[in-house]
Protein backbone atom coordinates (compact mmCIF):
# COMPACT_ATOMS: atom_id res chain seq x y z
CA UNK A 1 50.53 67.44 -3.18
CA UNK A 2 49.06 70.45 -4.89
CA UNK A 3 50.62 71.80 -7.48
CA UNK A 4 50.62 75.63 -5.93
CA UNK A 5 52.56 74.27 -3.02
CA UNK A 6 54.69 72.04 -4.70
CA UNK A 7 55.91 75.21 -6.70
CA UNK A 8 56.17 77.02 -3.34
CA UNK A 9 58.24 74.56 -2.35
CA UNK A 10 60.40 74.71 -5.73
CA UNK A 11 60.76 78.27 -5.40
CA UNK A 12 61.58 78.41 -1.65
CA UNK A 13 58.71 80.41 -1.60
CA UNK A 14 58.10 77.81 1.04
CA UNK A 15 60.81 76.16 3.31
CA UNK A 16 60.92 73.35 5.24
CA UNK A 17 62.78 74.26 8.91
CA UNK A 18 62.46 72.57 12.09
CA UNK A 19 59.21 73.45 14.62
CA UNK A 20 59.55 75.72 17.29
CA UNK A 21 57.76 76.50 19.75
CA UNK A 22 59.13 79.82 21.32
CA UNK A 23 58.46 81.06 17.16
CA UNK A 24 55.01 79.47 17.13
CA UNK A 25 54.55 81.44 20.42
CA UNK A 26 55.89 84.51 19.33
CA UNK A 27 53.63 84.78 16.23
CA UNK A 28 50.44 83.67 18.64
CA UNK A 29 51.57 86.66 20.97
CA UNK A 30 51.43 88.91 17.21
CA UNK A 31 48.08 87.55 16.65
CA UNK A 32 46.65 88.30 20.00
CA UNK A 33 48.64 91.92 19.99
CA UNK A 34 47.30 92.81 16.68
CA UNK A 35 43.64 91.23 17.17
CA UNK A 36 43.19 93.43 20.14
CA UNK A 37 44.47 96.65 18.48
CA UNK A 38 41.99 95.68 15.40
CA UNK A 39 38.84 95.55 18.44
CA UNK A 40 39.82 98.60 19.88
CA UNK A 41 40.11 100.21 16.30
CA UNK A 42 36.82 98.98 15.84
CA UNK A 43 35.50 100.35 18.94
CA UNK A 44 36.56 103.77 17.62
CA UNK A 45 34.55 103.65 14.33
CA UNK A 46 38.57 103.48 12.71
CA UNK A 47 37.55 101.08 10.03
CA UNK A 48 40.31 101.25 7.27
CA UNK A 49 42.78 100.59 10.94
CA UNK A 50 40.72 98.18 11.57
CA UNK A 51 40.49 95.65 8.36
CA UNK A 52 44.52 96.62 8.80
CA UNK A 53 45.04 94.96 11.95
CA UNK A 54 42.50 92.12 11.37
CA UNK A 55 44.56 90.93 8.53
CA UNK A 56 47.58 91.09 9.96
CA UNK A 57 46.15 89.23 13.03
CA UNK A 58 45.00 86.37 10.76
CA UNK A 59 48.06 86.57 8.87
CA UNK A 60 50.43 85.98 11.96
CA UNK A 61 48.07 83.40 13.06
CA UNK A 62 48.56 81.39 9.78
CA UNK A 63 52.25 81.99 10.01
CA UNK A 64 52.27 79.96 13.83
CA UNK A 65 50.51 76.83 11.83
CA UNK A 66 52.62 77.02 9.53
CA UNK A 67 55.80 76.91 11.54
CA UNK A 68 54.67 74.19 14.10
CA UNK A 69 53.98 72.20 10.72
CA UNK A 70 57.73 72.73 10.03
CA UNK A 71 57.74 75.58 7.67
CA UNK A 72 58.69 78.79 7.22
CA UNK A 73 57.02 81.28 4.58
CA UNK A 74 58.47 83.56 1.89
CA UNK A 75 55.75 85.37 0.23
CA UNK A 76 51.49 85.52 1.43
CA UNK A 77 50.56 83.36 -1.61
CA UNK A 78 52.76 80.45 -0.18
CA UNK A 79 51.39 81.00 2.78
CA UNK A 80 48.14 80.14 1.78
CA UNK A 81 49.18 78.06 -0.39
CA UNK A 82 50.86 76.22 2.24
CA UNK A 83 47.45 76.06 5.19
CA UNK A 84 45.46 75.12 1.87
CA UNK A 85 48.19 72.25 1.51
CA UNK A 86 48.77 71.19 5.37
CA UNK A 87 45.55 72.19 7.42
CA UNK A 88 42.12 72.74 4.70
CA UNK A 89 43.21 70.14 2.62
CA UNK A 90 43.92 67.70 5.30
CA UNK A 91 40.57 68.49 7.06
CA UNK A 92 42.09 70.24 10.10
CA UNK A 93 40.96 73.78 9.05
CA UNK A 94 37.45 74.42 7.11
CA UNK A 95 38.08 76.51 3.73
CA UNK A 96 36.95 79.59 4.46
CA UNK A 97 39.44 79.94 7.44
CA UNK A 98 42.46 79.29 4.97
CA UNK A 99 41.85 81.07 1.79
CA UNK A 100 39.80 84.51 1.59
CA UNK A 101 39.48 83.96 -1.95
CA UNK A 102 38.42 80.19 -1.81
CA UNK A 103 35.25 80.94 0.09
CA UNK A 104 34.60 83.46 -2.93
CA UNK A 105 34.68 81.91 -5.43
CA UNK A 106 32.58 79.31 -3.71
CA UNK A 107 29.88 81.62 -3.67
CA UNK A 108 30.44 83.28 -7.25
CA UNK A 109 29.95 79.19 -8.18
CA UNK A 110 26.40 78.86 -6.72
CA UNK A 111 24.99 82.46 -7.96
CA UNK A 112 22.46 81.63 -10.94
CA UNK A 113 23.57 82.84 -14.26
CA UNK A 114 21.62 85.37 -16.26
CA UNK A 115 20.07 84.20 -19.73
C-alpha cells in the first residue's frame, strides 16, 4: 500500500463504506451531465466554462470508481490518491487517466537537461 493512501486512510481523508450502485450511478449520471455541458461550452468558444466542466466531469467520474471499490472520498488529493492506489497501480487504469500531475512529471523526466 502506498504510503499517500495509507495516510488517506489514517486521516479519513479516505473511508472505507460499502458499494453502491444507485451512488456509483448517480455520480456516472454527474459525469455524463457535466461532460456534455463542458462540449457544448466548447462549442461556444467558452473556454475557461469549459476546462470547468471537464474537470468536474473527470472528477465525478473518479468519484463512481472509487465508490464501487468501496470508498468514499474526503478531499481531491485522496481521491487521487486513492485511483493511483486501487485502479493505476493495480493496472486497471493507465497513469495518465488517474493523476494529471503523474503524466507531468513523466514528461518533465525525459526533457534533456541544459549544460
Amino acid at each position: 500500500m502506498s504510503y499517500k493512501f495509507q495516510d488517506c486512510l489514517s486521516r479519513r481523508g479516505v473511508v472505507k463504506r460499502p458499494a453502491n450502485r444507485a451512488t456509483v450511478e448517480r455520480e456516472l449520471t454527474e459525469t455524463k451531465g457535466d461532460l456534455d455541458s463542458a462540449k457544448k461550452s466548447l462549442l461556444e468558444s467558452d473556454f475557461k466554462w469549459t476546462i470547468i466542466k471537464a474537470y468536474y466531469s473527470m472528477f465525478h467520474a473518479c468519484k463512481s470508481l472509487l465508490f464501487s471499490a468501496g470508498y468514499v472520498e474526503k478531499s481531491h488529493e485522496c481521491l487521487i490518491a486513492a485511483i493511483e492506489e486501487l485502479f493505476t497501480d493495480r493496472g486497471i487504469l493507465p497513469l495518465l487517466q488517474s493523476s494529471p500531475t503523474s503524466g507531468e512529471r513523466r514528461l518533465h523526466e525525459r526533457q534533456p537537461t541544459m549544460v
